[in-house]
Protein backbone atom coordinates (compact mmCIF):
# COMPACT_ATOMS: atom_id res chain seq x y z
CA UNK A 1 116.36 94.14 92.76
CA UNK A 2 113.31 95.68 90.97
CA UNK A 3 110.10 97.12 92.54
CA UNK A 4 107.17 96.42 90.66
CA UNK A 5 104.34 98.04 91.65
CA UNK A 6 100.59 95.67 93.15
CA UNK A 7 98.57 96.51 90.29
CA UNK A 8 95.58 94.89 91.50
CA UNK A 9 96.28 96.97 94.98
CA UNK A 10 95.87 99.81 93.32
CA UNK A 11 92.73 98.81 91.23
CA UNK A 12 91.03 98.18 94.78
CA UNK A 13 92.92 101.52 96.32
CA UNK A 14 91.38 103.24 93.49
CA UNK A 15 87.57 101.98 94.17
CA UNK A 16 88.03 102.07 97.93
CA UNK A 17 85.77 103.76 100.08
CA UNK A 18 86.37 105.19 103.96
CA UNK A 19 83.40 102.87 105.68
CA UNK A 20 82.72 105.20 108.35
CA UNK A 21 82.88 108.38 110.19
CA UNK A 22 83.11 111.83 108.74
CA UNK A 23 84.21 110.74 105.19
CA UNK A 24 82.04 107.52 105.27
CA UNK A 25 81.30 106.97 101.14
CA UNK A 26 83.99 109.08 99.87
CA UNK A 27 86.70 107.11 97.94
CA UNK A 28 90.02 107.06 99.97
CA UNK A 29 92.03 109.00 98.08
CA UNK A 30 89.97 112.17 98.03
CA UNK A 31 89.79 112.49 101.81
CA UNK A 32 91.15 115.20 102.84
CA UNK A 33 95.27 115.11 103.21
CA UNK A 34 94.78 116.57 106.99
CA UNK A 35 92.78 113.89 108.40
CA UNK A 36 94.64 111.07 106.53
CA UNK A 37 97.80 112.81 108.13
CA UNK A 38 95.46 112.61 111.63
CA UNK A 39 95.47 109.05 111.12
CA UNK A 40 99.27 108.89 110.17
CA UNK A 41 99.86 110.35 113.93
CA UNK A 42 97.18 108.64 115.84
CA UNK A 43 97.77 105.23 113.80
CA UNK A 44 95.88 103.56 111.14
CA UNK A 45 93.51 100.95 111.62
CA UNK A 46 94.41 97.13 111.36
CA UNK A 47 93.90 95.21 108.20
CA UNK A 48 93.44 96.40 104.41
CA UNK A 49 91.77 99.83 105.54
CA UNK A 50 94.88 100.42 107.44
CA UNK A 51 97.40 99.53 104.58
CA UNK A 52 94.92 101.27 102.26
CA UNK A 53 94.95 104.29 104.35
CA UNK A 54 98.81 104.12 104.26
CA UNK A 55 99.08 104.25 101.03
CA UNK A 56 97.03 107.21 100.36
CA UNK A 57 99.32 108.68 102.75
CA UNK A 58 102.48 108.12 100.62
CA UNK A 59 100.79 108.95 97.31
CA UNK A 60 99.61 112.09 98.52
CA UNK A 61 102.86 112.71 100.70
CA UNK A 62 104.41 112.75 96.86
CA UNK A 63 101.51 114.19 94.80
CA UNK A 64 100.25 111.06 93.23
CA UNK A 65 96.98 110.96 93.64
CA UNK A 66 96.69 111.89 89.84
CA UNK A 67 97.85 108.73 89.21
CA UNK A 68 95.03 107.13 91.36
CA UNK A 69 92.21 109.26 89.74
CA UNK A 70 93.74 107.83 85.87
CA UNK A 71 93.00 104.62 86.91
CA UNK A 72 89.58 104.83 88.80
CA UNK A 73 88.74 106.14 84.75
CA UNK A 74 90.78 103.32 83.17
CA UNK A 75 89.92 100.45 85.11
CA UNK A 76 86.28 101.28 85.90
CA UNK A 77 84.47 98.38 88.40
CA UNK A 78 82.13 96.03 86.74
């Protein structure tokens, strides 16, 4: 079995933006790694914020948010 990674996931993760409170109009992944580990504790909202949110746990969890910032530049949003 192979894991391929959702491309077009990440496209969105990349362009993302927290909708509200304190970090309302930054992109997800440059929220700060305490309150996305807040969230991780307290639990992450239903739906694609939630997953979204998740996954900008794990990436920073393992230092990839490099990899997130490449392809905000690569795949800018028309």
């Amino acid at each position: 079995m192979q894991l391929e990674p959702d491309y077009k996931f990440l496209i969105k993760l990349a362009h993302t933006k927290m909708p509200y409170g304190k970090y309302k109009g930054r992109y997800l992944i440059d929220i700060p790694e305490y309150y996305i580990v807040w969230y991780k504790n307290h639990g992450f909202p239903k739906g694609k914020l939630g997953d979204m949110l998740l996954e900008v746990y794990q990436l920073k969890l393992n230092g990839l948010e490099g990899m997130i910032r490449k392809i905000q530049k690569e795949y800018p949003l028309s």
